[in-house]
PDB file of N, CA and C in Angstrom:
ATOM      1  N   UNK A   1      74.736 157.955 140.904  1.00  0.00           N
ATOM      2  CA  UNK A   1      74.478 156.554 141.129  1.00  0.00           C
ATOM      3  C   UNK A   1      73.274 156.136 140.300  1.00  0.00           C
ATOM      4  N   UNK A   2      73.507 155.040 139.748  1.00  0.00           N
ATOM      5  CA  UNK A   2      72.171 154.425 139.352  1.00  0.00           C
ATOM      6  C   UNK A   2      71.543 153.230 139.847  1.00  0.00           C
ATOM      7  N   UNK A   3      70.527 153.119 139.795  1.00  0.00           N
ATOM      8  CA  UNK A   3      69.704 152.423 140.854  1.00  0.00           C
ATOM      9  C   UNK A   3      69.224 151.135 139.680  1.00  0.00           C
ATOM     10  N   UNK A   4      69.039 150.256 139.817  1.00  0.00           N
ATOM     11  CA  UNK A   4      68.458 148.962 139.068  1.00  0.00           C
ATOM     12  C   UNK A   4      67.672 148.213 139.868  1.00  0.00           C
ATOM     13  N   UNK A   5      66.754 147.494 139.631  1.00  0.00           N
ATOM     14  CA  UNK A   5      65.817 146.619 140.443  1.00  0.00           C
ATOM     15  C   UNK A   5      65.285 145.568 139.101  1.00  0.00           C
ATOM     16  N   UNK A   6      66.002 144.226 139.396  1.00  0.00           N
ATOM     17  CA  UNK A   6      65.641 143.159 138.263  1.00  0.00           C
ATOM     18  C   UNK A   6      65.341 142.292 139.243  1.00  0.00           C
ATOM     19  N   UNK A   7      65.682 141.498 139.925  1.00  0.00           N
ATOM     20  CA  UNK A   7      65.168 140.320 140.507  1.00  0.00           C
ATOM     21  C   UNK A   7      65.979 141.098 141.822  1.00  0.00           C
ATOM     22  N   UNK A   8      66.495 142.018 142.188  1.00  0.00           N
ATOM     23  CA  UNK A   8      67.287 142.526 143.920  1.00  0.00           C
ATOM     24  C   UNK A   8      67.804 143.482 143.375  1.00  0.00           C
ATOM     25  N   UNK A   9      67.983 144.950 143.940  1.00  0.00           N
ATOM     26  CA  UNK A   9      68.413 145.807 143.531  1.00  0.00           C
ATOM     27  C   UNK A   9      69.955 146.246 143.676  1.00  0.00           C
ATOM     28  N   UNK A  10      70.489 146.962 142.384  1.00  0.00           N
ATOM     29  CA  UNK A  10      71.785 147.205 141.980  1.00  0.00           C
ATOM     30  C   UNK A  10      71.753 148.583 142.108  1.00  0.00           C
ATOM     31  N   UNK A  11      73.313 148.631 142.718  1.00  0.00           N
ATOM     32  CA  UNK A  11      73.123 150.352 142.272  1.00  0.00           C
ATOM     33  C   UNK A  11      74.780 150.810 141.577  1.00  0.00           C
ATOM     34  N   UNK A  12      74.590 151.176 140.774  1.00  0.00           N
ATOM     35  CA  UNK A  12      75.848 151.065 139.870  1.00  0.00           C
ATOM     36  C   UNK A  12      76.664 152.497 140.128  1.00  0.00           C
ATOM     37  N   UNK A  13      78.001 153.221 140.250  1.00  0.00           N
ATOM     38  CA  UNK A  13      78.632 154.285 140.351  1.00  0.00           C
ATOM     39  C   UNK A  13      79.096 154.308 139.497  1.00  0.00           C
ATOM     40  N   UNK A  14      78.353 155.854 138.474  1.00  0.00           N
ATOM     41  CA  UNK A  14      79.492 156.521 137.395  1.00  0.00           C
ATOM     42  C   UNK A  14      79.739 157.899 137.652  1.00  0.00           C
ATOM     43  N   UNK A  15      80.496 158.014 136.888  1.00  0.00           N
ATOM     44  CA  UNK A  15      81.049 159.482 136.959  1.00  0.00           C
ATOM     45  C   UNK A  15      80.881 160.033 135.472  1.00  0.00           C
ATOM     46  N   UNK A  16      79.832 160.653 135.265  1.00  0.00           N
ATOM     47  CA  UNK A  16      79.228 160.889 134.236  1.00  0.00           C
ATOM     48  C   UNK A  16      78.211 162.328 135.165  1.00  0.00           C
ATOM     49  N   UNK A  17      78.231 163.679 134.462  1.00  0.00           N
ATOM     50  CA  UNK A  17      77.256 163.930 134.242  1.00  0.00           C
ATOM     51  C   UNK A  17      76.061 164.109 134.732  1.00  0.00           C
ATOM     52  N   UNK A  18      74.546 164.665 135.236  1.00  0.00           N
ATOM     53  CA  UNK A  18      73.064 163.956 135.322  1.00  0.00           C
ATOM     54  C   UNK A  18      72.903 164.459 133.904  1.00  0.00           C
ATOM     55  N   UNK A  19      72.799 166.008 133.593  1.00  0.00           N
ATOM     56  CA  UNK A  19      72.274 166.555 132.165  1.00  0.00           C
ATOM     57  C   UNK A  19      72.957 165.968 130.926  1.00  0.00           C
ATOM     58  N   UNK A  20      73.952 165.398 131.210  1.00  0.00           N
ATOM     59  CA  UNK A  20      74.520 164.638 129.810  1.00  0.00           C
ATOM     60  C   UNK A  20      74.004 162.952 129.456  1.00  0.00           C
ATOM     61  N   UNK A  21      74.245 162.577 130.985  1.00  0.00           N
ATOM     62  CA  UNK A  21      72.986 161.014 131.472  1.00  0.00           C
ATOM     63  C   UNK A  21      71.776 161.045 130.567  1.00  0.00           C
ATOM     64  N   UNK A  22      71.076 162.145 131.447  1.00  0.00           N
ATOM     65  CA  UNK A  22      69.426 162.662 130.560  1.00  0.00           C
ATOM     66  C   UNK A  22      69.584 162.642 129.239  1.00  0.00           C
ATOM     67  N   UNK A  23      70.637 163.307 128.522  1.00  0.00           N
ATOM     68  CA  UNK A  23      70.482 163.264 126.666  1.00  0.00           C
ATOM     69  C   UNK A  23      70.478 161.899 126.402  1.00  0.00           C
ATOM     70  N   UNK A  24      71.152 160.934 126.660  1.00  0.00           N
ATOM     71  CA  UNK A  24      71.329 159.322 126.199  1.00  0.00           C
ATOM     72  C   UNK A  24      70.031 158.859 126.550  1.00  0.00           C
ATOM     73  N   UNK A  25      69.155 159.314 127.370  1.00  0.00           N
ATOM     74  CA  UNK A  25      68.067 158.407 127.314  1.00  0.00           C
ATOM     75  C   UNK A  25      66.977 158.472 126.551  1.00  0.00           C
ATOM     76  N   UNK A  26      65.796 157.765 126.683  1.00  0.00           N
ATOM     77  CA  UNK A  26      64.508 157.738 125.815  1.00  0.00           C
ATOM     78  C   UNK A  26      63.608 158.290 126.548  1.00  0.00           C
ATOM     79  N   UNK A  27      62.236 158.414 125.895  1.00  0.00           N
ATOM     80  CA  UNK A  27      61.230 159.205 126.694  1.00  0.00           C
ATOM     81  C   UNK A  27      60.482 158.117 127.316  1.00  0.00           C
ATOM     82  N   UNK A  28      60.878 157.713 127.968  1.00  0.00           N
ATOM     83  CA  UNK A  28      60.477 156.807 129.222  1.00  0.00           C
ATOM     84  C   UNK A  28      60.610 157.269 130.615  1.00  0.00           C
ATOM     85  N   UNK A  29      62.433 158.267 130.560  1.00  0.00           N
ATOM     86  CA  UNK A  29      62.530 158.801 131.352  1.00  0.00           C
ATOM     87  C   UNK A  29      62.589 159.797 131.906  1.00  0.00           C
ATOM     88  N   UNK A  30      62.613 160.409 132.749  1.00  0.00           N
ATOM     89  CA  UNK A  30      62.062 161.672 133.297  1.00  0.00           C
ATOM     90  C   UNK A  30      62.599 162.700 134.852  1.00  0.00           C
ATOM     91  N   UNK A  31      63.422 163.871 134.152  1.00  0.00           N
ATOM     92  CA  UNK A  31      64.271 164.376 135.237  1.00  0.00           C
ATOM     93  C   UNK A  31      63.196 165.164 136.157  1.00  0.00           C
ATOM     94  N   UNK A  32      63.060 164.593 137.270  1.00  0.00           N
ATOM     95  CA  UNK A  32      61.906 164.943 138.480  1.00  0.00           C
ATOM     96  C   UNK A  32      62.658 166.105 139.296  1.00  0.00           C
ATOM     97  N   UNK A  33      63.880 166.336 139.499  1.00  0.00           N
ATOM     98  CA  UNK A  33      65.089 166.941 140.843  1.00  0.00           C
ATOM     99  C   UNK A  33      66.296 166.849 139.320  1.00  0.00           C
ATOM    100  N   UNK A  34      66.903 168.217 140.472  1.00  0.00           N
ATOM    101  CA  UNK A  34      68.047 168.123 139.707  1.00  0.00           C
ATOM    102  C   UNK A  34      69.010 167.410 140.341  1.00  0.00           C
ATOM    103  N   UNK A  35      68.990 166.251 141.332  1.00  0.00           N
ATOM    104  CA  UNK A  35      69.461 164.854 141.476  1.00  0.00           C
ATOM    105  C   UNK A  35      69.160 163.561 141.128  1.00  0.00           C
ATOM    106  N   UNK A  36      67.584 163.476 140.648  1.00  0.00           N
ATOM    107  CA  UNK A  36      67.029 162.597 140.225  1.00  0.00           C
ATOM    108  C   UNK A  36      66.758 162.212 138.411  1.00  0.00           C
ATOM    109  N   UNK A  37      66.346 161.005 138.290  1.00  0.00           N
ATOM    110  CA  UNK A  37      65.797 161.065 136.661  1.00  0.00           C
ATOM    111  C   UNK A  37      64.949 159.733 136.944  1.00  0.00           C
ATOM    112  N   UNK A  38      64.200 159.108 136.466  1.00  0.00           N
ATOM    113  CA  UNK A  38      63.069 158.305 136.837  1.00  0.00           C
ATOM    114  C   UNK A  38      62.881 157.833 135.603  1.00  0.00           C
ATOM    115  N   UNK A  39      62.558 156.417 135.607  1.00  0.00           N
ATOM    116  CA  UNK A  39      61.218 155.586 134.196  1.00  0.00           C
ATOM    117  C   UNK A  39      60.194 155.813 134.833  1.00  0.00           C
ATOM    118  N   UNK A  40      59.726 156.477 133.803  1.00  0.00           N
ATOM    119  CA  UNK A  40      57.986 156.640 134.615  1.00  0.00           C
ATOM    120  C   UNK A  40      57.490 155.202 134.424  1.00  0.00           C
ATOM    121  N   UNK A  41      57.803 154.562 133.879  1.00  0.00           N
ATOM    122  CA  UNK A  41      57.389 153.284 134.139  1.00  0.00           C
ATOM    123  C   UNK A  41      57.126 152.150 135.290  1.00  0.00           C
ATOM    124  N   UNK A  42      57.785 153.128 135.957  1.00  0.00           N
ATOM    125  CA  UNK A  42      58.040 152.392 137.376  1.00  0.00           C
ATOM    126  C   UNK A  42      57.166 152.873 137.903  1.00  0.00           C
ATOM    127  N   UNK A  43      56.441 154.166 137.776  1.00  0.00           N
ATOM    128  CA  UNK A  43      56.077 155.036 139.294  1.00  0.00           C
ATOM    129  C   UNK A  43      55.032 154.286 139.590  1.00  0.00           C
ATOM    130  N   UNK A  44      54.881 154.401 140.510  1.00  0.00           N
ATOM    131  CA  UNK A  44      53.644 153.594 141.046  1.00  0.00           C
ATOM    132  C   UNK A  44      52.404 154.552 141.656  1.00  0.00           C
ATOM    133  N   UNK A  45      53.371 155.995 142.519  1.00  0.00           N
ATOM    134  CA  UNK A  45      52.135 156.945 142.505  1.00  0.00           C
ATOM    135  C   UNK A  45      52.776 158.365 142.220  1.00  0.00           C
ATOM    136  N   UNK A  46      52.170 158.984 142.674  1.00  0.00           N
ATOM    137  CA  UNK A  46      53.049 160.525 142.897  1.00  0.00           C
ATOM    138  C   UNK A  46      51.510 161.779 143.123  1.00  0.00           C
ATOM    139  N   UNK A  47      52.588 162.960 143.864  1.00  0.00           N
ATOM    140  CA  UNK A  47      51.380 163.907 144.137  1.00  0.00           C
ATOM    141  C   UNK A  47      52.355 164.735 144.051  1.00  0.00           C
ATOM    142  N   UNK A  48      52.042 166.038 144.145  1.00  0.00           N
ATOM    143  CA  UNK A  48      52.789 167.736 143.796  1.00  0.00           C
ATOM    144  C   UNK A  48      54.038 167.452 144.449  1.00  0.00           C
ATOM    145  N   UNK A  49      54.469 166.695 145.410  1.00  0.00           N
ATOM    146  CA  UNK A  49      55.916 167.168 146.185  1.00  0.00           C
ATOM    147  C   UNK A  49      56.623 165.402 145.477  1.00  0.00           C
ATOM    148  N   UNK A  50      56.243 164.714 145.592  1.00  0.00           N
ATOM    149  CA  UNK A  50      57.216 163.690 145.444  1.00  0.00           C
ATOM    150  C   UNK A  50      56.166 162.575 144.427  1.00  0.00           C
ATOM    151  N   UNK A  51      57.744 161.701 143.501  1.00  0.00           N
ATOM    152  CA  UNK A  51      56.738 160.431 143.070  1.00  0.00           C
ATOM    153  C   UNK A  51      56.942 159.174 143.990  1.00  0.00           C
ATOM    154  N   UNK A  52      56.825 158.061 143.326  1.00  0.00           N
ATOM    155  CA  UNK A  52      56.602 156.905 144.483  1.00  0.00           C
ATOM    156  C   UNK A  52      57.403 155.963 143.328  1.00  0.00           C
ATOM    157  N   UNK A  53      58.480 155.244 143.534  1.00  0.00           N
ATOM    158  CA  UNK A  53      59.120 154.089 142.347  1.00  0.00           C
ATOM    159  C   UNK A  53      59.085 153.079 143.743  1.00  0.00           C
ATOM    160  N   UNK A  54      57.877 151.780 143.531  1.00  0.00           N
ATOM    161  CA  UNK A  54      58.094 150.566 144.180  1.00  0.00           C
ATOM    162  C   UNK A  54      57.850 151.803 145.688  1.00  0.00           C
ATOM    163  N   UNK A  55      58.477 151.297 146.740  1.00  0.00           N
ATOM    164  CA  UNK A  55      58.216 151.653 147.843  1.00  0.00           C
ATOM    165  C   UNK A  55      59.500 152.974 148.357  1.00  0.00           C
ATOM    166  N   UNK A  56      59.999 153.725 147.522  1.00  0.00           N
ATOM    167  CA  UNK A  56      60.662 154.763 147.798  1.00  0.00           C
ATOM    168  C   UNK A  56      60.055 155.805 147.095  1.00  0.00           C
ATOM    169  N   UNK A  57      60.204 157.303 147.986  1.00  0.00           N
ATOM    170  CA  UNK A  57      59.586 158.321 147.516  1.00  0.00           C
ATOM    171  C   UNK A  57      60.754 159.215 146.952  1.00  0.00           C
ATOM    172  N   UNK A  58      60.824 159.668 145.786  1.00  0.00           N
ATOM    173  CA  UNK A  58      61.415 161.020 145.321  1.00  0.00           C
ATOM    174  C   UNK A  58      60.882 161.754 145.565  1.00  0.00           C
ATOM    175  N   UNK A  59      61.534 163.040 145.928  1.00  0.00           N
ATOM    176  CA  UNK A  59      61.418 164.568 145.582  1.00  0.00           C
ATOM    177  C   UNK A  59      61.139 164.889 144.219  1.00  0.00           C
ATOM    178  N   UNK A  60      59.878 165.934 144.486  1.00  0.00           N
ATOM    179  CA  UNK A  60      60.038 166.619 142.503  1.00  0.00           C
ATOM    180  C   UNK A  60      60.669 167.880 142.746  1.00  0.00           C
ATOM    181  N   UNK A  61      61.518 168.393 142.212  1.00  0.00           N
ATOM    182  CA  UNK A  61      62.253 169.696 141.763  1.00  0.00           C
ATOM    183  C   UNK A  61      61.267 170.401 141.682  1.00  0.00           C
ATOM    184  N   UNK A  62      61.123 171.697 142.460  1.00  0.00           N
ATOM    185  CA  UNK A  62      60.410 173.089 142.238  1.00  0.00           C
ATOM    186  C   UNK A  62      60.206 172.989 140.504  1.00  0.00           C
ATOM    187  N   UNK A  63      61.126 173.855 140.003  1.00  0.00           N
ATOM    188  CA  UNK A  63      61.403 174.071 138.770  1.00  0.00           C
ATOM    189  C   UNK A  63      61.427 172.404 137.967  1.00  0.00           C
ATOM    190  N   UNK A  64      60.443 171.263 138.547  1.00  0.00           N
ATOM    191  CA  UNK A  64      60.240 170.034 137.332  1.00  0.00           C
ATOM    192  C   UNK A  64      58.933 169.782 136.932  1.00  0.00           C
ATOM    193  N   UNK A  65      57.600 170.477 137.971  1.00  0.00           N
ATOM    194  CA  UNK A  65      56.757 170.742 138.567  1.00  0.00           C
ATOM    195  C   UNK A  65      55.665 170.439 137.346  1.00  0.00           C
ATOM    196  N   UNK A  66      55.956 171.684 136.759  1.00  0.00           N
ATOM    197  CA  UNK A  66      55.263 171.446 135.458  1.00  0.00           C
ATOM    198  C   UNK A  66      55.147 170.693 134.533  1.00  0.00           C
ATOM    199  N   UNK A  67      56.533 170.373 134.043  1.00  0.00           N
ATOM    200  CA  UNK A  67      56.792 169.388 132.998  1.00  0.00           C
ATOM    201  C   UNK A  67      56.009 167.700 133.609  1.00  0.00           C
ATOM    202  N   UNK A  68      56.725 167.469 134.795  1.00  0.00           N
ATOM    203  CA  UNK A  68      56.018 166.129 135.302  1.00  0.00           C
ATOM    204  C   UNK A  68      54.517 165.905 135.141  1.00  0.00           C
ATOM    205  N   UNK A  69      53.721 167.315 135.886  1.00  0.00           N
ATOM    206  CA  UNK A  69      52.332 166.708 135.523  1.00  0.00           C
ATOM    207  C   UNK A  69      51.839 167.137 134.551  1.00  0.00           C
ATOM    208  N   UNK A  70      52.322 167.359 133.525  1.00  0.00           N
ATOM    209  CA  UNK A  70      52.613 167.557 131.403  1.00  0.00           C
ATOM    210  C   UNK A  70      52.285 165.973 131.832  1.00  0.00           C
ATOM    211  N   UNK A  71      53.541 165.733 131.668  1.00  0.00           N
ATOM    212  CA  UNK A  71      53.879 163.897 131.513  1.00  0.00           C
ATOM    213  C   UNK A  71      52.585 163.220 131.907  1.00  0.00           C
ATOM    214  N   UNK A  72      52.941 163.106 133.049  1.00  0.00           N
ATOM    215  CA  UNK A  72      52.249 161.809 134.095  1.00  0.00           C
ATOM    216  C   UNK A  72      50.552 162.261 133.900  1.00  0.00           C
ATOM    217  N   UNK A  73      49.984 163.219 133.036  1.00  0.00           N
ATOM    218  CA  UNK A  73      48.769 163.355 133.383  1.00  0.00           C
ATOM    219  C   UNK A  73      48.401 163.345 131.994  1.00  0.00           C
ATOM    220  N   UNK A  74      49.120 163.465 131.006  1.00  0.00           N
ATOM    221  CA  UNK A  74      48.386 163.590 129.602  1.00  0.00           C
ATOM    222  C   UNK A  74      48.853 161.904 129.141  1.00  0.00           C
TER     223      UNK A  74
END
């Protein structure tokens, strides 16, 4: 599912993929879970277990751990 938030939020159903999803995108975005992928653009906070997009919390993937606070901290 993908999630949208422009003026009320959309959530769109494909049948596609997440690791093939992830190649089409830009480095904006960012696979947190191996259910999730995120614009860090959005986040608003995050700490070792989860980030924060607007007022919902993700899970970070054990194994995303590193790479995220790569990202979000450099």
């Amino acid at each position: 599912m993908i999630h949208l938030k422009r003026n009320s939020y959309k959530t769109h159903l494909v049948k596609f993929g997440i690791s093939s999803f992830e190649e089409l995108l830009d480095d904006r975005f960012l696979r947190i879970h191996r259910s999730y992928i995120v614009n860090t653009d959005k986040i608003t906070a995050y700490t070792k277990q989860d980030v924060e997009v607007f007022d919902i919390e993700i899970p970070i993937g054990e194994r995303y751990k590193f790479k995220i606070e790569a990202k979000l901290q450099g």
